[in-house]
C-alpha atoms as a PDB file:
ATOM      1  CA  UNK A   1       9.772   9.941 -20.514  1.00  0.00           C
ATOM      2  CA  UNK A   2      11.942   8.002 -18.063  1.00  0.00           C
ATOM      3  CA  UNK A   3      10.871   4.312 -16.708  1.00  0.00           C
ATOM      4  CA  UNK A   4       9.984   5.129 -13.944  1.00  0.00           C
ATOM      5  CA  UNK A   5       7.519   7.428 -15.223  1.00  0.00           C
ATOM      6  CA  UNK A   6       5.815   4.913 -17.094  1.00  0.00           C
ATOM      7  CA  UNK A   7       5.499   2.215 -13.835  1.00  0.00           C
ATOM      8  CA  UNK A   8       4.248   4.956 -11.637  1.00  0.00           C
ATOM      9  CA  UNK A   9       1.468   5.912 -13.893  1.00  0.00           C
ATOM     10  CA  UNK A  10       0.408   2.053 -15.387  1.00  0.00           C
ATOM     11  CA  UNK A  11       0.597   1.647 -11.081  1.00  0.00           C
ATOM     12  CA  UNK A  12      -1.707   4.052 -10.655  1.00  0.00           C
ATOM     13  CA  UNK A  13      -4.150   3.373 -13.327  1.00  0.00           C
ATOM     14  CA  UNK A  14      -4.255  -0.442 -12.111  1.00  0.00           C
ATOM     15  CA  UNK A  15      -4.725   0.826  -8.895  1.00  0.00           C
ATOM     16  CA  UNK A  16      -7.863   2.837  -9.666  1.00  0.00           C
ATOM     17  CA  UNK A  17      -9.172  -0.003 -11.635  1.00  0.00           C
ATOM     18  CA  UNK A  18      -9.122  -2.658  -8.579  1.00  0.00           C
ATOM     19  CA  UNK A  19     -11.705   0.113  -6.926  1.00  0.00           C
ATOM     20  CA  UNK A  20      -9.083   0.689  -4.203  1.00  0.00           C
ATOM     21  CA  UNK A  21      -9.182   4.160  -4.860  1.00  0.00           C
ATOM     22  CA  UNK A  22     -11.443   6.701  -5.993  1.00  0.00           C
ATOM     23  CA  UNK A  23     -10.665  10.308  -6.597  1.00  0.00           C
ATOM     24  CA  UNK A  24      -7.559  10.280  -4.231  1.00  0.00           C
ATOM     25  CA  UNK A  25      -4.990   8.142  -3.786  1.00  0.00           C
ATOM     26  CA  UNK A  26      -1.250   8.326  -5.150  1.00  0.00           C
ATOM     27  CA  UNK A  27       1.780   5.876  -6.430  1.00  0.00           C
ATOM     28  CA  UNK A  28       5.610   7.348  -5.635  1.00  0.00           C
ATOM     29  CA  UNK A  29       8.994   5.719  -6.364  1.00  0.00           C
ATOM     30  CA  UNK A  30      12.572   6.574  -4.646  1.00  0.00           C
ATOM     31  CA  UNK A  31      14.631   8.309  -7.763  1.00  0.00           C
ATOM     32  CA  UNK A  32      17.951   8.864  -5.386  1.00  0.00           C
ATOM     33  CA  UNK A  33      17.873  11.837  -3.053  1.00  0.00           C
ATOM     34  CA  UNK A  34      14.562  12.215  -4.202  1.00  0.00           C
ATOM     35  CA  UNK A  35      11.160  11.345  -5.172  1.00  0.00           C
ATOM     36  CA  UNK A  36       8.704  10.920  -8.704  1.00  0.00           C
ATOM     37  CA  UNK A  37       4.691  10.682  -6.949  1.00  0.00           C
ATOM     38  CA  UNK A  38       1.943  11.037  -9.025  1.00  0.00           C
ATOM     39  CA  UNK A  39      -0.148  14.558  -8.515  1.00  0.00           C
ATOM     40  CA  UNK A  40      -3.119  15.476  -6.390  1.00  0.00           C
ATOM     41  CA  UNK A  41      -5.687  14.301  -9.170  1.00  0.00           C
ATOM     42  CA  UNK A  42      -8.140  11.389 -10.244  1.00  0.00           C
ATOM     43  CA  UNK A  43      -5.307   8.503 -10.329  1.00  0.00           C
ATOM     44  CA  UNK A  44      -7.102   7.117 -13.494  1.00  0.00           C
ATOM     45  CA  UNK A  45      -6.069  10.305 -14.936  1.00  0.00           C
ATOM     46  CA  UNK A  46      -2.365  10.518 -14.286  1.00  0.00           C
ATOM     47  CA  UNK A  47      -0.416  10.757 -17.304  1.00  0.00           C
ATOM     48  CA  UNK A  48       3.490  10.542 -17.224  1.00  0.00           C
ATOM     49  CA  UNK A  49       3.456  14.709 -17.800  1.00  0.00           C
ATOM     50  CA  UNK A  50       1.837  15.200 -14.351  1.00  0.00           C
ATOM     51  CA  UNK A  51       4.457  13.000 -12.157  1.00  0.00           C
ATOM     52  CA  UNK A  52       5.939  15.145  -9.812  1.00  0.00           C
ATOM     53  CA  UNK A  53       9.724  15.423  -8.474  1.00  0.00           C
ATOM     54  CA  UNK A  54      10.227  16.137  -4.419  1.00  0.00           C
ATOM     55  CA  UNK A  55      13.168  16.027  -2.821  1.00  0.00           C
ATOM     56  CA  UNK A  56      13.490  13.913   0.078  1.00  0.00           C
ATOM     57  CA  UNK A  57      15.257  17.007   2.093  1.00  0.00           C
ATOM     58  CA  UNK A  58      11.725  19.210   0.866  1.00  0.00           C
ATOM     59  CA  UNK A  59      10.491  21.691   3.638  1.00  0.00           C
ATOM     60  CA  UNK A  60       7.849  22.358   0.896  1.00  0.00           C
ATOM     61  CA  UNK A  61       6.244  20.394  -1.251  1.00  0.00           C
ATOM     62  CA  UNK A  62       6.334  21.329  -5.091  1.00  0.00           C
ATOM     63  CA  UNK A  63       3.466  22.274  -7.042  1.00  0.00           C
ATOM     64  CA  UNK A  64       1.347  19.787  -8.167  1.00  0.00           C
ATOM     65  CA  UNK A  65       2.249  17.299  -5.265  1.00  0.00           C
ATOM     66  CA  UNK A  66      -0.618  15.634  -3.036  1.00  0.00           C
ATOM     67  CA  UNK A  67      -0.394  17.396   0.379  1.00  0.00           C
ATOM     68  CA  UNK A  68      -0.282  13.642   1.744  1.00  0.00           C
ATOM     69  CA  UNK A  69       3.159  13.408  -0.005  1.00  0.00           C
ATOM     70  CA  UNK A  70       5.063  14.151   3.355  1.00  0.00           C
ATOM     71  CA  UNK A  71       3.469  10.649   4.211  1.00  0.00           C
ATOM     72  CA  UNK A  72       5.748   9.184   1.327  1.00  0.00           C
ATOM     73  CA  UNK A  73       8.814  11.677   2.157  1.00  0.00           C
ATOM     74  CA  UNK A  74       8.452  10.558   6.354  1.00  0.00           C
ATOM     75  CA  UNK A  75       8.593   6.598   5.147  1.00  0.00           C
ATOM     76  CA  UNK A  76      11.676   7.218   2.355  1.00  0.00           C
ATOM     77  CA  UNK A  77      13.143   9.070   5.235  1.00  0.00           C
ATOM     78  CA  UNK A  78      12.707   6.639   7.880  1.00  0.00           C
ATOM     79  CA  UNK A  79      12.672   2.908   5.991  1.00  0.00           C
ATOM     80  CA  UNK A  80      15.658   3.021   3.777  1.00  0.00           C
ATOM     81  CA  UNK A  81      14.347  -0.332   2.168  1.00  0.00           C
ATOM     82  CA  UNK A  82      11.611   1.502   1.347  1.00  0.00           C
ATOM     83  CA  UNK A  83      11.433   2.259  -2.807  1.00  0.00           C
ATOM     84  CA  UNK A  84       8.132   2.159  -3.428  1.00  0.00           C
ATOM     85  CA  UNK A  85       4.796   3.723  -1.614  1.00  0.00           C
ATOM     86  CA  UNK A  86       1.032   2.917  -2.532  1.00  0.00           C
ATOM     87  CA  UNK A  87      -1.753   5.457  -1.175  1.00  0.00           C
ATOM     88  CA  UNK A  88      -5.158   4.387  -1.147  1.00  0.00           C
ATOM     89  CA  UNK A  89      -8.969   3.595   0.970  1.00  0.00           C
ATOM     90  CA  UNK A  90      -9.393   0.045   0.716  1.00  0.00           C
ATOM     91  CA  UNK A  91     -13.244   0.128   1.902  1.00  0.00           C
ATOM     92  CA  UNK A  92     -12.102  -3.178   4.252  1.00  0.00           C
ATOM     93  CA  UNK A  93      -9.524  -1.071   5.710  1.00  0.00           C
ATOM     94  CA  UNK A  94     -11.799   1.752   7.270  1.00  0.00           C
ATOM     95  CA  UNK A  95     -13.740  -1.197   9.233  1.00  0.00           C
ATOM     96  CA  UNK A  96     -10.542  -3.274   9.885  1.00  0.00           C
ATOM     97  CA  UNK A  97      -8.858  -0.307  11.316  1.00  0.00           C
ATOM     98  CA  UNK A  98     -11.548   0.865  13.864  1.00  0.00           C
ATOM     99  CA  UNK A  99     -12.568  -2.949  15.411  1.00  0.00           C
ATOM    100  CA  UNK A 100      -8.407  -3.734  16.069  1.00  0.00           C
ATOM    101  CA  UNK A 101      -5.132  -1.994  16.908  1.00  0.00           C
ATOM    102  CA  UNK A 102      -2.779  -4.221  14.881  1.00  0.00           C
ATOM    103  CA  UNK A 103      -3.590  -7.140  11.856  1.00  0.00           C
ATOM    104  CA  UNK A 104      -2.313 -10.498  11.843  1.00  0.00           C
ATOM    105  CA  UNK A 105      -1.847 -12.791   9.024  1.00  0.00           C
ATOM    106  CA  UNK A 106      -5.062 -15.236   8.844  1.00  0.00           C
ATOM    107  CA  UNK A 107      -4.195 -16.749   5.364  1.00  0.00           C
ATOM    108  CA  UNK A 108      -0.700 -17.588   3.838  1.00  0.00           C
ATOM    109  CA  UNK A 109      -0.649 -14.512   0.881  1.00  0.00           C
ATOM    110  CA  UNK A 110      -1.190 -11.256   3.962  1.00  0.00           C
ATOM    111  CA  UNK A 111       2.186 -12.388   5.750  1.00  0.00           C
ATOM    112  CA  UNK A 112       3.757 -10.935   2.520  1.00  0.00           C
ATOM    113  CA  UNK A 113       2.170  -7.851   4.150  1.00  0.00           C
ATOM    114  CA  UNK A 114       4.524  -8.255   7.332  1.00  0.00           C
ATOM    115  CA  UNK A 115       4.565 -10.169  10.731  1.00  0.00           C
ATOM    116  CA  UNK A 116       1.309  -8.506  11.504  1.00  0.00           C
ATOM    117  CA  UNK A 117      -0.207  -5.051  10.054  1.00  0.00           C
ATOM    118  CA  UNK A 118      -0.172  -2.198  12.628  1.00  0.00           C
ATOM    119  CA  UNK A 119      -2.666   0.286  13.235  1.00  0.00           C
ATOM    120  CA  UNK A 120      -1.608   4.417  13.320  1.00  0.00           C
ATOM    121  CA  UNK A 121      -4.374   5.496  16.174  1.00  0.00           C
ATOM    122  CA  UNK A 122      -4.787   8.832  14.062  1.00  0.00           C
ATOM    123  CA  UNK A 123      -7.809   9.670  11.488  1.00  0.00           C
ATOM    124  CA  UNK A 124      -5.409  13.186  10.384  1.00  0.00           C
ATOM    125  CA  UNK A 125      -4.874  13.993   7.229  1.00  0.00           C
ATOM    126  CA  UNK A 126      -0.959  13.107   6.786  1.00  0.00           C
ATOM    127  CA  UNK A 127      -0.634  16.955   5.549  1.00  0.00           C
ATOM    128  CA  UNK A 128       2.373  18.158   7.479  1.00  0.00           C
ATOM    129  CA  UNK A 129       5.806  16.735   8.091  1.00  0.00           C
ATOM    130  CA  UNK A 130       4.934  16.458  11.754  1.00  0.00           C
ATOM    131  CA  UNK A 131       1.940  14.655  11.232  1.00  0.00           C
ATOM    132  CA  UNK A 132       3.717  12.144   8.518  1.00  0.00           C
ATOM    133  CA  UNK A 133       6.604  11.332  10.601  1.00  0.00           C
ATOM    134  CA  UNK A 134       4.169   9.998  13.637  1.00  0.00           C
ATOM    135  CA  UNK A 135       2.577   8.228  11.154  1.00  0.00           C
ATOM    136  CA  UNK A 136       6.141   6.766   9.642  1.00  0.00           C
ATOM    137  CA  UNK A 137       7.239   5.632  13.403  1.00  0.00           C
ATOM    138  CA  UNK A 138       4.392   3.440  13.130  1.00  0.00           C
ATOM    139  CA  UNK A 139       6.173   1.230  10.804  1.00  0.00           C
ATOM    140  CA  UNK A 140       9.635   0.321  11.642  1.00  0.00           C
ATOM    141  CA  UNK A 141       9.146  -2.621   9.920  1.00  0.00           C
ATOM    142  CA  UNK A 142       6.810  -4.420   7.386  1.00  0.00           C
ATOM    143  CA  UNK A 143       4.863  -3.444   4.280  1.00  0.00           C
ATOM    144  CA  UNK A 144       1.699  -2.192   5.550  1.00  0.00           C
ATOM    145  CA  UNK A 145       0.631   0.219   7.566  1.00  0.00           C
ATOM    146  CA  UNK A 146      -3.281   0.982   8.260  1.00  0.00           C
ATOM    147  CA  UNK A 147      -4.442   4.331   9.080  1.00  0.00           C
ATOM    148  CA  UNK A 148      -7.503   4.456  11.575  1.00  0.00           C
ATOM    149  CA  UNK A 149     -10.590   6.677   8.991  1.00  0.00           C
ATOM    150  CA  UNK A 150      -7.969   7.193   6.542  1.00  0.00           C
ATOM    151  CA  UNK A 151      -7.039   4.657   4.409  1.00  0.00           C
ATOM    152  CA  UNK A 152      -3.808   3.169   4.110  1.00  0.00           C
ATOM    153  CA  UNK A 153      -0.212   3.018   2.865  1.00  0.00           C
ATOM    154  CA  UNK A 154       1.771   0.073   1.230  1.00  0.00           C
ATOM    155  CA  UNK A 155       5.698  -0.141   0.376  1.00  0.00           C
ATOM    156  CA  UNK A 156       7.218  -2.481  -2.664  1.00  0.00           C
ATOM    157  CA  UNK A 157      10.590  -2.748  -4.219  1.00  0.00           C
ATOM    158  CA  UNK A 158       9.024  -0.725  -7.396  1.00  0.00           C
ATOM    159  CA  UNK A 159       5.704   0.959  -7.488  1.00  0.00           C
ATOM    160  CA  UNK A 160       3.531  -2.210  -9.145  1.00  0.00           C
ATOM    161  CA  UNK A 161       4.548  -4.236  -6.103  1.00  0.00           C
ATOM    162  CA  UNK A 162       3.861  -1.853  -3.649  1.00  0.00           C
ATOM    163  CA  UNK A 163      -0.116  -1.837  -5.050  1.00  0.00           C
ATOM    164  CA  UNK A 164      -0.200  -5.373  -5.081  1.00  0.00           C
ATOM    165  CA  UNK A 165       0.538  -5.285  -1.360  1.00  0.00           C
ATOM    166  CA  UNK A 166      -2.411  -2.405  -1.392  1.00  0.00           C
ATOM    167  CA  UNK A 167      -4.859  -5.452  -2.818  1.00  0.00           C
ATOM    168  CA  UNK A 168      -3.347  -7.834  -0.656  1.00  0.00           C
ATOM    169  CA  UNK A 169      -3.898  -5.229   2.397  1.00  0.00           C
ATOM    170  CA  UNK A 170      -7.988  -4.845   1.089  1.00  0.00           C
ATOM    171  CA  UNK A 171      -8.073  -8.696   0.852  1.00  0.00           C
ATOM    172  CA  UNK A 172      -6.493  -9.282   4.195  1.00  0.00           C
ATOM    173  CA  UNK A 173      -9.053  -6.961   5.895  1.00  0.00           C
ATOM    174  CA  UNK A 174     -12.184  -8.714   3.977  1.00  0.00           C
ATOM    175  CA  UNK A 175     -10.893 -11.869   5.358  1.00  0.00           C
ATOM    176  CA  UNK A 176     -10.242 -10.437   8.597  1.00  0.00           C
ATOM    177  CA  UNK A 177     -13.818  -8.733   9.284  1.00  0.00           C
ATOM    178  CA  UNK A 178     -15.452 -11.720   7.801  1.00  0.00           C
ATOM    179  CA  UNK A 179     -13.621 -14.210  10.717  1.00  0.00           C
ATOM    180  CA  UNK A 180     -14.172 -11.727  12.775  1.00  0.00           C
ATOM    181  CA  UNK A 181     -17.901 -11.466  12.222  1.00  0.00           C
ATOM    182  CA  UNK A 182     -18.241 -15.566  12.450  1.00  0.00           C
ATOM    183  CA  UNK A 183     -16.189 -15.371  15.783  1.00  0.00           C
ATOM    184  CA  UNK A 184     -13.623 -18.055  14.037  1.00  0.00           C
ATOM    185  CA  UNK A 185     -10.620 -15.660  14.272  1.00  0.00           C
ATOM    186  CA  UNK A 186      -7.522 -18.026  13.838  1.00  0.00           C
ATOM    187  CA  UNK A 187      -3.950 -16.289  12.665  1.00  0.00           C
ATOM    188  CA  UNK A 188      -1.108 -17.928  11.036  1.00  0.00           C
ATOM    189  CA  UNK A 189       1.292 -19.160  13.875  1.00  0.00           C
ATOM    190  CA  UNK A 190       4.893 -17.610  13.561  1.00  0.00           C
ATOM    191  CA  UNK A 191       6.730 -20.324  11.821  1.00  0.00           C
ATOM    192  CA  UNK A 192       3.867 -20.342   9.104  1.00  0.00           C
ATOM    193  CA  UNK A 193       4.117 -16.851   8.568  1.00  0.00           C
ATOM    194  CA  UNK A 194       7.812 -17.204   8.364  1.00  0.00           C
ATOM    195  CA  UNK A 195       7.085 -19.452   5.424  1.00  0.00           C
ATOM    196  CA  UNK A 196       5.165 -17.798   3.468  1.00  0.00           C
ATOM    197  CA  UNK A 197       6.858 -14.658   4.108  1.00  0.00           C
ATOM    198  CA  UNK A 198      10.177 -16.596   2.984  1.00  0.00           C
ATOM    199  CA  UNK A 199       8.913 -16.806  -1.075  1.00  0.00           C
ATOM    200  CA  UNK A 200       7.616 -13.301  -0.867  1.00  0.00           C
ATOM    201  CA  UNK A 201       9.766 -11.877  -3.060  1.00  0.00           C
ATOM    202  CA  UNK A 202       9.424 -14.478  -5.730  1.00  0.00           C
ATOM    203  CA  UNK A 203       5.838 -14.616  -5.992  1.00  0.00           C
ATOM    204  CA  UNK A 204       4.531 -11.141  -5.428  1.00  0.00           C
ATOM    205  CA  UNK A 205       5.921 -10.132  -9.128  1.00  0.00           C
ATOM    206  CA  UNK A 206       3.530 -12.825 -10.214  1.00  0.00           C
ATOM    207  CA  UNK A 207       0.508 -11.193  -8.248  1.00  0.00           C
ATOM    208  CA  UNK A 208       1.465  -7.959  -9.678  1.00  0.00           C
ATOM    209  CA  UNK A 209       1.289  -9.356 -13.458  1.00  0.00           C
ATOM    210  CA  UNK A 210      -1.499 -10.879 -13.091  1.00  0.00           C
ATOM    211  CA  UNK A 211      -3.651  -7.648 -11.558  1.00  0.00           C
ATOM    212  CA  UNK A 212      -1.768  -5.640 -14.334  1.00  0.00           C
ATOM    213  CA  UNK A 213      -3.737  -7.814 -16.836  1.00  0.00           C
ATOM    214  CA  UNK A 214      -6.910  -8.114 -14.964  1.00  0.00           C
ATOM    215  CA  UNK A 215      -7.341  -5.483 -12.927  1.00  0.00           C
ATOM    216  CA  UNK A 216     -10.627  -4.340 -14.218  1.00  0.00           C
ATOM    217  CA  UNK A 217     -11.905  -8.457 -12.796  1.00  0.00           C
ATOM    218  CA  UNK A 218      -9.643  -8.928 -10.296  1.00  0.00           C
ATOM    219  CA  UNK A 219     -11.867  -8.006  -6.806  1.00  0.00           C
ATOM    220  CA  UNK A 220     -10.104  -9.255  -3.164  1.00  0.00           C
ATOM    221  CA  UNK A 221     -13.975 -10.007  -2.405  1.00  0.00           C
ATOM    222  CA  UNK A 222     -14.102 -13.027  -5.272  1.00  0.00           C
ATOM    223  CA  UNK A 223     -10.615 -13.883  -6.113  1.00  0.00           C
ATOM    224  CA  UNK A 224      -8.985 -17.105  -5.077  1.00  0.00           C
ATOM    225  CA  UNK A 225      -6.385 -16.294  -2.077  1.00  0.00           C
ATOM    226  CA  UNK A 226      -5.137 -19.353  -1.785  1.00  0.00           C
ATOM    227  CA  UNK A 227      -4.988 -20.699  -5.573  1.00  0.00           C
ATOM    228  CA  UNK A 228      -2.051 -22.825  -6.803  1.00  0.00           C
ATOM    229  CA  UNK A 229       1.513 -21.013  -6.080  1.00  0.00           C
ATOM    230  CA  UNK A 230       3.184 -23.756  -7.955  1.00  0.00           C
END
């Protein structure tokens, strides 16, 4: 089985294991004019046999893919940075999404999750083309995009970064509801965003080993956000 195989299925087994998921949910990776996305099933269950190929040009979807995989075709499509997409319900991200219309960065670690998170004003399931692509133009840019009563989705250079953005994403909307709920809202200002979105790429790998290892532990609710990035 090929490499990618293997990430997309470890992805979606840590993914399950952080609770960010339940019985739905799904990991996919760009494979050159197409896709590999892990099937409509438990994501703790995926095995490497069940990955599914879709072509980016698909006017169906195979057998075996989720029927939210146009959501992962409309963002390949549209974001050609785009190589990795994470699927999931955050529980945060129901509550964040209905109280706001667009997330800003209120610790250092969410501006890896773009300038600010936006909001797609649309509880639809992302189960035709049409209703993917509306969703896609809701991210021209950044790494997050929440999805009002639906969940979310999360890009990454390869499929383990893309759900460490996904814990990031629950973790930012914790943080976000519990400011919220003490009134002390107070987001990064640009330049400090700019920062911390500047050693991104270096540090996120680390976030992704270390959920990898510990994901059964690991909770946005009790880890350490701002810990030592020395």
């Amino acid at each position: 089985m090929s490499t990618e195989r293997r990430d997309l299925v470890e992805a979606a087994h840590v993914l399950s294991r952080l609770g960010l998921v339940s019985a739905y949910g799904h990991v996919s990776t760009r494979v050159g004019p197409s896709m590999l996305i892990t099937p409509a099933a438990d994501p703790a269950t995926v095995t490497e046999s069940d990955i599914v190929d879709v072509s980016l040009e698909a006017s169906v979807l195979p057998r075996g893919a989720p029927a939210e995989a146009w959501a992962h075709v409309a963002l390949y499509r549209a974001r050609p940075d785009a190589l990795s997409i994470a699927r999931a319900q955050p529980t945060g991200a129901f509550a964040a999404a209905a109280t706001t219309t667009s997330l800003t960065p209120l610790h250092g670690q969410a501006a890896w999750l773009g300038e600010s998170v936006p909001v797609h004003d649309d509880a639809h399931l992302l189960r035709s083309p049409a209703l993917a692509e509306r969703a896609a133009r809701s991210l021209p840019i950044g790494e997050a995009l929440l999805l009002r009563g639906n969940g979310a989705l999360t890009l990454g250079t390869t499929p383990g970064i893309a759900v460490a953005r996904m814990w990031l994403l629950s973790a930012a909307c914790d943080t976000y509801l519990a400011a919220r709920a003490a009134g002390q809202v107070h987001p990064l200002t640009a330049e400090e965003t700019a920062s911390w979105r500047a050693v991104g790429d270096q540090l996120l790998p680390r976030l992704w080993h270390h959920l990898r290892r510990n994901g059964e532990r690991a909770s946005p609710a009790t880890a350490h956000l701002e810990e030592s990035l020395t």
